[in-house]
N, C-alpha and C. Protein backbone atom coordinates (compact mmCIF):
# COMPACT_ATOMS: atom_id res chain seq x y z
N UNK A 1 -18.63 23.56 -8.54
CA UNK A 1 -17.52 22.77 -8.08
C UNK A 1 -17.00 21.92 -9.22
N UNK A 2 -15.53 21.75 -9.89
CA UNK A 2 -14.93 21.25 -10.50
C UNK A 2 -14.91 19.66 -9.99
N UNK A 3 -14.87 19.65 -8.56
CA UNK A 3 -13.96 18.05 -8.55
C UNK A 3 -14.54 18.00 -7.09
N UNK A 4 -15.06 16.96 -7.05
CA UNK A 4 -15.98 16.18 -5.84
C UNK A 4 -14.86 15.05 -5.16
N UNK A 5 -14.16 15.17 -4.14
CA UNK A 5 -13.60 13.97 -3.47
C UNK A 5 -14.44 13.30 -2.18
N UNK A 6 -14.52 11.90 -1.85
CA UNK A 6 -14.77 11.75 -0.26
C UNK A 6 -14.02 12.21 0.73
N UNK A 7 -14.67 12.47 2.13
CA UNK A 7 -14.36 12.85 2.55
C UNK A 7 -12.71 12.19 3.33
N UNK A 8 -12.87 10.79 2.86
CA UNK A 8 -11.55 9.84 3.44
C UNK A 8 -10.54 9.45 2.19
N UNK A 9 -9.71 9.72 1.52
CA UNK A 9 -8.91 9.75 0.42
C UNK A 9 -7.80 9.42 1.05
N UNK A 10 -6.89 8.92 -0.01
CA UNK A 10 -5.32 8.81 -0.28
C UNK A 10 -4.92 9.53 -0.91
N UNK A 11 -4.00 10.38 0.00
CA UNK A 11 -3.27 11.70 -0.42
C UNK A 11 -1.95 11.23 -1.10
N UNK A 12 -1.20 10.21 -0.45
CA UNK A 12 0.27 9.83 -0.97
C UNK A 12 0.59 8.20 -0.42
N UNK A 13 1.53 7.23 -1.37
CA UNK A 13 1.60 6.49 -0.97
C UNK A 13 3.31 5.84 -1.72
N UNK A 14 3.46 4.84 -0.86
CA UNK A 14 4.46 4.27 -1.97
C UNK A 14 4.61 2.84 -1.62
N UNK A 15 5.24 1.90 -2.60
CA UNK A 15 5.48 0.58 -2.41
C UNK A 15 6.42 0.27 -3.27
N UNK A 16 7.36 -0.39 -2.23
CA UNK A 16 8.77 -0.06 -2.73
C UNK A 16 9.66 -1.92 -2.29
N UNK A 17 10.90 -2.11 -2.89
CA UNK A 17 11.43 -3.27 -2.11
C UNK A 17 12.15 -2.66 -1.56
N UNK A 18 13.18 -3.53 -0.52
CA UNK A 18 13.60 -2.94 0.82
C UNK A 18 14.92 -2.39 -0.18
N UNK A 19 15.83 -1.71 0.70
CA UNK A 19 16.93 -1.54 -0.08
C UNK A 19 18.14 -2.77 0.26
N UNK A 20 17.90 -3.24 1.13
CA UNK A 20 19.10 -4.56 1.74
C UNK A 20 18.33 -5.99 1.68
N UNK A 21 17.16 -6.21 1.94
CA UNK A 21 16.45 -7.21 1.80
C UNK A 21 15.48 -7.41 0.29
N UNK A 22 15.78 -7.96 -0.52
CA UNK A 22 15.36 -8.34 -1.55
C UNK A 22 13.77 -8.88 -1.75
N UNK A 23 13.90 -9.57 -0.65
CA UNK A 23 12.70 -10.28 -0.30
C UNK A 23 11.58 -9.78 0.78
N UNK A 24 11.84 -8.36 0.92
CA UNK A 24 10.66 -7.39 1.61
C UNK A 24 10.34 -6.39 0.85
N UNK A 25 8.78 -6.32 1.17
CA UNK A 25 7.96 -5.09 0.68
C UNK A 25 7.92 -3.95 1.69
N UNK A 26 8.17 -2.72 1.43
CA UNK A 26 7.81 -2.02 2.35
C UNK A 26 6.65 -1.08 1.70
N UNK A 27 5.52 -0.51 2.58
CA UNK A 27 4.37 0.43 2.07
C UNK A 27 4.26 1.18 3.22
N UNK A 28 3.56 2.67 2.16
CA UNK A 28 3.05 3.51 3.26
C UNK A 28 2.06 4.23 2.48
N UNK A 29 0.98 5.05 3.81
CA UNK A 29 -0.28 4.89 2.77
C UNK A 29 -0.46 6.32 3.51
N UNK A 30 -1.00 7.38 3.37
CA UNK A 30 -1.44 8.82 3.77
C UNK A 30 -2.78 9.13 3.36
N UNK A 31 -3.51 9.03 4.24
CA UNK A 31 -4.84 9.15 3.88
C UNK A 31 -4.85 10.81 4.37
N UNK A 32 -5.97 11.26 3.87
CA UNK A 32 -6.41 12.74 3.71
C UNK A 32 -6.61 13.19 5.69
N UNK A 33 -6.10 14.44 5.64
CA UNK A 33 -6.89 14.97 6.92
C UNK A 33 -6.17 14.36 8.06
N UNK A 34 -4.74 13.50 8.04
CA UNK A 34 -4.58 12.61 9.20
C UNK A 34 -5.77 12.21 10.21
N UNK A 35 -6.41 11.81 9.77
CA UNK A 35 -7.43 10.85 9.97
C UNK A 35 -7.05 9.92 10.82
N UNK A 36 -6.92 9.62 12.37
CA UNK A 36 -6.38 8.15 12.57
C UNK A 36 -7.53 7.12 12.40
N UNK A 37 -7.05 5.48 12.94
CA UNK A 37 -7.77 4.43 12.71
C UNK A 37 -8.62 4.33 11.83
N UNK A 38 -8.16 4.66 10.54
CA UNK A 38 -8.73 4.51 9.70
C UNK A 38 -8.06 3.20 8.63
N UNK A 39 -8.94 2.22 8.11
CA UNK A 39 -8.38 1.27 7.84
C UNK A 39 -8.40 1.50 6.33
N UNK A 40 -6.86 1.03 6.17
CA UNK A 40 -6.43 0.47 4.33
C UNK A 40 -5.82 -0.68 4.56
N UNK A 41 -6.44 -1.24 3.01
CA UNK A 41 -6.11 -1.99 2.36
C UNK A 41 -4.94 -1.98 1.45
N UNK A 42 -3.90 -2.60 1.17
CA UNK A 42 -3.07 -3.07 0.14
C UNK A 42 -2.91 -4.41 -0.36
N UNK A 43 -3.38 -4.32 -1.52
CA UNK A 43 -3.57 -5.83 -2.39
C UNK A 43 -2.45 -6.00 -2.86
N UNK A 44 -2.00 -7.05 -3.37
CA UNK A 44 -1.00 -7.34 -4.64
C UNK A 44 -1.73 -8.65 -4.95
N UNK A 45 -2.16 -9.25 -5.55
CA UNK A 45 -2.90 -10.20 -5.76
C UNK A 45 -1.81 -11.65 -6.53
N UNK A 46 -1.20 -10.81 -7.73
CA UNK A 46 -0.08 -11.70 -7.84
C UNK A 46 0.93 -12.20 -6.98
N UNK A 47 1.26 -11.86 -5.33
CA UNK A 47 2.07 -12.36 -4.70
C UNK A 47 1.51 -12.66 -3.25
N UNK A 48 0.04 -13.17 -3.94
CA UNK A 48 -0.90 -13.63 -2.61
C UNK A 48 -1.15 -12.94 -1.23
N UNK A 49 -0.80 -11.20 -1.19
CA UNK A 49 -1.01 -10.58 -0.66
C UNK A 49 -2.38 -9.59 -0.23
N UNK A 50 -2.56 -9.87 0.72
CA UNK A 50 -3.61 -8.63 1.34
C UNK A 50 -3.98 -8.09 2.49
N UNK A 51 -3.19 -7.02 2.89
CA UNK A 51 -3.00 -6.66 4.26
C UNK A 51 -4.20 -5.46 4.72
N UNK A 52 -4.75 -5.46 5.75
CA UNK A 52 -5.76 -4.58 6.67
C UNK A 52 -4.76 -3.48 7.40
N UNK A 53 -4.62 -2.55 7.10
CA UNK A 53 -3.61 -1.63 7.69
C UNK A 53 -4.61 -0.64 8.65
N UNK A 54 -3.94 0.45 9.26
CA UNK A 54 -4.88 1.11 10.14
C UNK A 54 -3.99 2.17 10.72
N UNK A 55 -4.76 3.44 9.83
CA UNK A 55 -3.81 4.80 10.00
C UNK A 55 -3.62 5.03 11.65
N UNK A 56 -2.30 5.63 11.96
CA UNK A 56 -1.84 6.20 12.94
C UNK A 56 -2.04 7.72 13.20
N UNK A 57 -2.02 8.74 14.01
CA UNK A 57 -2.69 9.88 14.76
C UNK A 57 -1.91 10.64 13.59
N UNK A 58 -1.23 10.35 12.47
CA UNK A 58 -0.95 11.47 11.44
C UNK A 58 -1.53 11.08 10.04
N UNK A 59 -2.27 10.22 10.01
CA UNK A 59 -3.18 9.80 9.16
C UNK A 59 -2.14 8.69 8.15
N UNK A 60 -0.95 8.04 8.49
CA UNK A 60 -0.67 7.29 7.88
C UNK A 60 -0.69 5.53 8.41
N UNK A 61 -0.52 4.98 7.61
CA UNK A 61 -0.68 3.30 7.61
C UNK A 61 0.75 2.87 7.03
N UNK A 62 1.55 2.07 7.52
CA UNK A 62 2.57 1.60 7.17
C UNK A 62 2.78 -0.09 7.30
N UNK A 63 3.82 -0.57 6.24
CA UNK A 63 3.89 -2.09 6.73
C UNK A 63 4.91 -2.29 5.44
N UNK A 64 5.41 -3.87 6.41
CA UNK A 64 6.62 -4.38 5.69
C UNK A 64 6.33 -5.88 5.95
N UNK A 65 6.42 -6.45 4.57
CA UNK A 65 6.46 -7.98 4.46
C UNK A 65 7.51 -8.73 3.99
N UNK A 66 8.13 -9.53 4.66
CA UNK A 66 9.16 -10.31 4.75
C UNK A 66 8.97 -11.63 3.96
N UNK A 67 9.71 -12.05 3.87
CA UNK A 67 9.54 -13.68 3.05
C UNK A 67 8.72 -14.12 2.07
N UNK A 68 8.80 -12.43 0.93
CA UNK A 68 8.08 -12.49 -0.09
C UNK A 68 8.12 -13.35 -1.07
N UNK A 69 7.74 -14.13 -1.94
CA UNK A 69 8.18 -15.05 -2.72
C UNK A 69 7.81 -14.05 -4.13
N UNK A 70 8.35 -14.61 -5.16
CA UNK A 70 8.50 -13.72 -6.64
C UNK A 70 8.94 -12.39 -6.28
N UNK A 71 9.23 -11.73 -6.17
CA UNK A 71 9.91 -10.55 -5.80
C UNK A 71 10.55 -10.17 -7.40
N UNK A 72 11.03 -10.93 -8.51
CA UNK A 72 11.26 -10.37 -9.42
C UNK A 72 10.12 -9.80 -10.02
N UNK A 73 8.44 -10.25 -9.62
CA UNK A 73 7.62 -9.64 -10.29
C UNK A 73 7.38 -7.64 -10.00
N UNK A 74 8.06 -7.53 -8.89
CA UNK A 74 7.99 -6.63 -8.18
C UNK A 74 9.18 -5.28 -8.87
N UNK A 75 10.04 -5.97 -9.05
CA UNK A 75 11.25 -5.21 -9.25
C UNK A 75 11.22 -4.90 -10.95
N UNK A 76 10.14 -5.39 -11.79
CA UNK A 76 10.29 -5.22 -12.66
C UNK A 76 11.11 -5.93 -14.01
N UNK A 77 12.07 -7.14 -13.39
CA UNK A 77 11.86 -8.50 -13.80
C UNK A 77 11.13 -8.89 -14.75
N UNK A 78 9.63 -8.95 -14.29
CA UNK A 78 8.63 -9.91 -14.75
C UNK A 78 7.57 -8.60 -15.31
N UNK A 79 7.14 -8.76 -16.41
CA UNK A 79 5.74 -7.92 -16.46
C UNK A 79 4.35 -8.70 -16.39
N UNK A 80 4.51 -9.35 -15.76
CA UNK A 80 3.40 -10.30 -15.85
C UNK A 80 2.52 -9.48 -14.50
N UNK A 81 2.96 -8.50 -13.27
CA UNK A 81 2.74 -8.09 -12.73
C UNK A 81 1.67 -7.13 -13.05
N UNK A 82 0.26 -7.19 -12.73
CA UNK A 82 -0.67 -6.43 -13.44
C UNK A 82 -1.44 -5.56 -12.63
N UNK A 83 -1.29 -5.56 -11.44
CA UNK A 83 -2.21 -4.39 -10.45
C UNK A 83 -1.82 -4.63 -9.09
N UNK A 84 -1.60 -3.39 -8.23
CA UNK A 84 -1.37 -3.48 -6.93
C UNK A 84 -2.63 -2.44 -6.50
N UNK A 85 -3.60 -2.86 -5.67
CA UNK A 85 -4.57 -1.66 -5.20
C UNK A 85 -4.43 -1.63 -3.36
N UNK A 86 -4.99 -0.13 -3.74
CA UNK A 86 -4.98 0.56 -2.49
C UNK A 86 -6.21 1.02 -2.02
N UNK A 87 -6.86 0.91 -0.93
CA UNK A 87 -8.07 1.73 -0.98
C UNK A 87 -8.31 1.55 0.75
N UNK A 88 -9.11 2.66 0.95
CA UNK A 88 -9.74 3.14 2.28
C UNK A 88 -11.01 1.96 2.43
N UNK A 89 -10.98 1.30 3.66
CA UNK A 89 -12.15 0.19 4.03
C UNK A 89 -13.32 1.07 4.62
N UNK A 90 -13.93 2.37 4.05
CA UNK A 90 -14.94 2.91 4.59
C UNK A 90 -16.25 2.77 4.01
């Protein structure tokens, strides 16, 4: 075997700002196998974020945060922006 994964992975994801609201995050997270209730995490640590998400019956997790503050760190603005993580709470 070339390549060993767990059995609970992130297949696809994205984190994006809104397209009309400046000041929202939107994410979505695809864990392997549509898997439901399965819980992720999304950090941003620079914008005091950390949300408990929890896949739905097609194995994804979604969410949108409003009344983000720094948002230029986000958009690319700022590079001071240094890690956003994602990971399965298993």
């Amino acid at each position: 075997m070339l390549v060993s994964t767990p059995k609970v992975f992130i297949r696809d994801y994205f984190i994006q700002l809104d397209k009309h609201r400046s000041d929202q995050i939107n994410a979505q997270v695809k864990i392997s196998d549509n898997q439901h209730n399965v819980a992720v995490i999304v950090e941003i640590p620079e914008l005091n974020i950390k949300q408990k998400l929890v896949t739905d019956q097609q194995g994804i997790a979604r969410m949108s945060i409003t009344n983000v503050k720094n948002t230029a760190l986000v958009s690319g603005i700022s590079e001071t922006l240094s890690g956003v993580y994602i990971y399965c709470d298993r």
